[in-house]
Protein backbone atom coordinates (compact mmCIF):
# COMPACT_ATOMS: atom_id res chain seq x y z
CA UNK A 1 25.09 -27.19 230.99
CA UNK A 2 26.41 -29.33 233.73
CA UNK A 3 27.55 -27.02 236.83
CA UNK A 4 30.18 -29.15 237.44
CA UNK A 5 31.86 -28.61 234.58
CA UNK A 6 31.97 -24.91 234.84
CA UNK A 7 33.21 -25.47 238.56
CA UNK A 8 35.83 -27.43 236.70
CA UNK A 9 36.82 -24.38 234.26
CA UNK A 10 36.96 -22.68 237.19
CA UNK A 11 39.61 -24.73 238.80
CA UNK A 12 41.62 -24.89 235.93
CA UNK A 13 42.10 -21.17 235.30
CA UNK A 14 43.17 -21.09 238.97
CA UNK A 15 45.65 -24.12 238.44
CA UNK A 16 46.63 -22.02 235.25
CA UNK A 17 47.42 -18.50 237.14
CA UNK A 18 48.73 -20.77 240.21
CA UNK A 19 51.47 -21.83 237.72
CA UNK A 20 51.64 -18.81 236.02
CA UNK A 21 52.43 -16.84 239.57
CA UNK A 22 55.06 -19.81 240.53
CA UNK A 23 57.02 -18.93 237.21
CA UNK A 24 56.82 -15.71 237.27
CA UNK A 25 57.92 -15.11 240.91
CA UNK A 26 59.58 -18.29 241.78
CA UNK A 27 63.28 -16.99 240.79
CA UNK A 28 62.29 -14.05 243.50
CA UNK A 29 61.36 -16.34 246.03
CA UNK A 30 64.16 -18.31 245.50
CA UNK A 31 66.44 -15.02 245.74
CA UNK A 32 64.41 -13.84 249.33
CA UNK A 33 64.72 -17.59 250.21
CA UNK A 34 67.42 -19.37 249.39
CA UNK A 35 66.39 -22.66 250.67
CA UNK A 36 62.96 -23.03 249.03
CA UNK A 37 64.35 -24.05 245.63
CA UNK A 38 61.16 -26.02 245.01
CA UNK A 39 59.99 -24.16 241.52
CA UNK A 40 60.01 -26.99 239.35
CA UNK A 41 58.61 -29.16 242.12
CA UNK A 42 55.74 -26.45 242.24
CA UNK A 43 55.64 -25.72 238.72
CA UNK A 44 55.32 -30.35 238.52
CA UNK A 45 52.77 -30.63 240.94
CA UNK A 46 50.87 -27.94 239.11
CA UNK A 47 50.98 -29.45 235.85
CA UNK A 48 49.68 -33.14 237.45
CA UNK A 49 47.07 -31.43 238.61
CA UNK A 50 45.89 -29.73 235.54
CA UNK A 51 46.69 -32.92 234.06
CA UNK A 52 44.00 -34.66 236.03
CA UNK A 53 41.39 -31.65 235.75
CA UNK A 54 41.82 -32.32 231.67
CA UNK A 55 40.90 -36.07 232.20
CA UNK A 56 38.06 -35.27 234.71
CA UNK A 57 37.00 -32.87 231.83
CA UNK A 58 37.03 -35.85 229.66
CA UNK A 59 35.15 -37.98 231.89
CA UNK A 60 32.36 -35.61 232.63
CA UNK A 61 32.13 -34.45 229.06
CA UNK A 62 28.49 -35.08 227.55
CA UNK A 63 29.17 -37.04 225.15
CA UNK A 64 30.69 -39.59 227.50
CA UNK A 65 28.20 -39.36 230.53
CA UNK A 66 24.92 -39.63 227.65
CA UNK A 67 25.06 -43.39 227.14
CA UNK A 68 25.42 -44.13 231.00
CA UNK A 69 22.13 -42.05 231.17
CA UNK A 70 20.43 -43.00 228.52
CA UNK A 71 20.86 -46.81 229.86
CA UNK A 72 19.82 -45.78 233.52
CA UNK A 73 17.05 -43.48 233.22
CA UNK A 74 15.76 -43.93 229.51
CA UNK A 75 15.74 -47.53 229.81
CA UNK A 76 15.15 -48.17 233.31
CA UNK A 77 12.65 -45.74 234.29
CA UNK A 78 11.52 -45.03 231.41
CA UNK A 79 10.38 -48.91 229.55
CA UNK A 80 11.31 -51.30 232.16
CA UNK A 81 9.40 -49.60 235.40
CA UNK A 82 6.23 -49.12 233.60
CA UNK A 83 6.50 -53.01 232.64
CA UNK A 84 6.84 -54.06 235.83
CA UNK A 85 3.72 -51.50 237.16
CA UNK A 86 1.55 -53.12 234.91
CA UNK A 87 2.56 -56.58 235.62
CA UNK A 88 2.30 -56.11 239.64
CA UNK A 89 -1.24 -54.46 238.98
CA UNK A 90 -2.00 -57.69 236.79
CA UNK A 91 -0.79 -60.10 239.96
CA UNK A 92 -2.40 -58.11 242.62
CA UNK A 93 -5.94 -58.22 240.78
CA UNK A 94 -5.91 -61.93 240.42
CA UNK A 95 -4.53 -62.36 243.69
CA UNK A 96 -7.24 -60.05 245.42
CA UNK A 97 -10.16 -61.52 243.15
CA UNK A 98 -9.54 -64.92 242.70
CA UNK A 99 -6.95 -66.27 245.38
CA UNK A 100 -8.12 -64.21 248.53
CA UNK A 101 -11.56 -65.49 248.07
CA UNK A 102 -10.57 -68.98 247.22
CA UNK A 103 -8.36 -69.02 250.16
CA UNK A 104 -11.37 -67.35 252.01
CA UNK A 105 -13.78 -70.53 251.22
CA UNK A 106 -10.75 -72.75 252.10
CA UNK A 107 -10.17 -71.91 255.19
CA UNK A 108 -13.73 -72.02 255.85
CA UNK A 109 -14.14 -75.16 255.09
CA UNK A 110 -11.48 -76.44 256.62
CA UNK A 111 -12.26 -74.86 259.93
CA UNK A 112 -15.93 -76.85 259.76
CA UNK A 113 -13.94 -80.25 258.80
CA UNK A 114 -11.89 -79.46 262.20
CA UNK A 115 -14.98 -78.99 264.30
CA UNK A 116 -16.30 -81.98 263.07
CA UNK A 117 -13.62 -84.04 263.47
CA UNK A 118 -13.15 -82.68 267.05
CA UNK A 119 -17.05 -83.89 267.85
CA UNK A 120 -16.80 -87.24 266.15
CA UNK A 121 -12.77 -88.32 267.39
CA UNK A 122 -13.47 -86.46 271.37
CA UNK A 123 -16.94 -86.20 271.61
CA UNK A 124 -16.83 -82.18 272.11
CA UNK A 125 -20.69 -81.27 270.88
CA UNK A 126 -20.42 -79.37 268.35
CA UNK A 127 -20.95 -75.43 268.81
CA UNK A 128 -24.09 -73.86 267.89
CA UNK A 129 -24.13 -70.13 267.00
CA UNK A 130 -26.01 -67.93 269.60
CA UNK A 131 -28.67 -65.95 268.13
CA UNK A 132 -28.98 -62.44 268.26
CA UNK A 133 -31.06 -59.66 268.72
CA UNK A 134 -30.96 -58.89 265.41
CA UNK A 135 -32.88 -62.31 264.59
CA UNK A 136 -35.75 -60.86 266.24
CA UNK A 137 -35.90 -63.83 269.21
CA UNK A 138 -35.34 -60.87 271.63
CA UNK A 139 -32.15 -60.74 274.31
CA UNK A 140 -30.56 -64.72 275.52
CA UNK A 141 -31.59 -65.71 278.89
């Protein structure tokens, strides 16, 4: 049950009484107070109202809401979201094991091309790695 509908049936069996009061005591009102005179402006207002509350009952009713929810959360979150999980997981595997380490090598390779090129076209010697004491030679001088 949708709670909005019941706060709905709610409001109509106050819109319902509301009207119900105006035509019942209305012609005393008028007689206490001459100059209010507004019962069938009351008892019009009333009736738009209820009006509307009768197409908002319509509009909310479940037979009219299903299809908009059957499209957004049967078919969206339901078939198209795990599609689209499994394709990402697809991408990100053969981006992490085959283009991360290609682009890995490239750039490596690349990088020695530069420092060649910067020792042949300046004549920059070319760096040497330091060793360490992990290659057993002992601390640098």
């Amino acid at each position: 049950p949708n709670p909005l509908m019941e706060d709905l049936a709610d409001a109509q069996v106050e819109i319902v009484e509301a009207m119900d009061w105006v035509q019942n005591y209305g012609a005393a009102l008028t007689q206490t107070c001459p100059a209010w005179g507004k019962e069938g402006v009351a008892v019009l207002n009333l009736q738009t109202i209820q009006y509307s509350m009768n197409e908002t009952e319509r509009l909310l009713a479940p037979g009219h809401i299903y299809p908009y929810y059957d499209e957004t959360i049967h078919e969206t979150f339901c078939r198209s979201i795990p599609e689209d999980m499994a394709l990402v997981a697809l991408l990100q595997a053969l981006l992490g094991l085959v283009c991360l380490p290609l682009l890995a090598c490239t750039a490596s390779c690349v990088h020695d091309s530069l420092i060649d090129e910067r020792a042949m076209v300046h004549g920059v010697p070319r760096f040497d790695l330091l060793a360490q004491e992990s290659d057993g030679e002992g601390p640098l001088d």
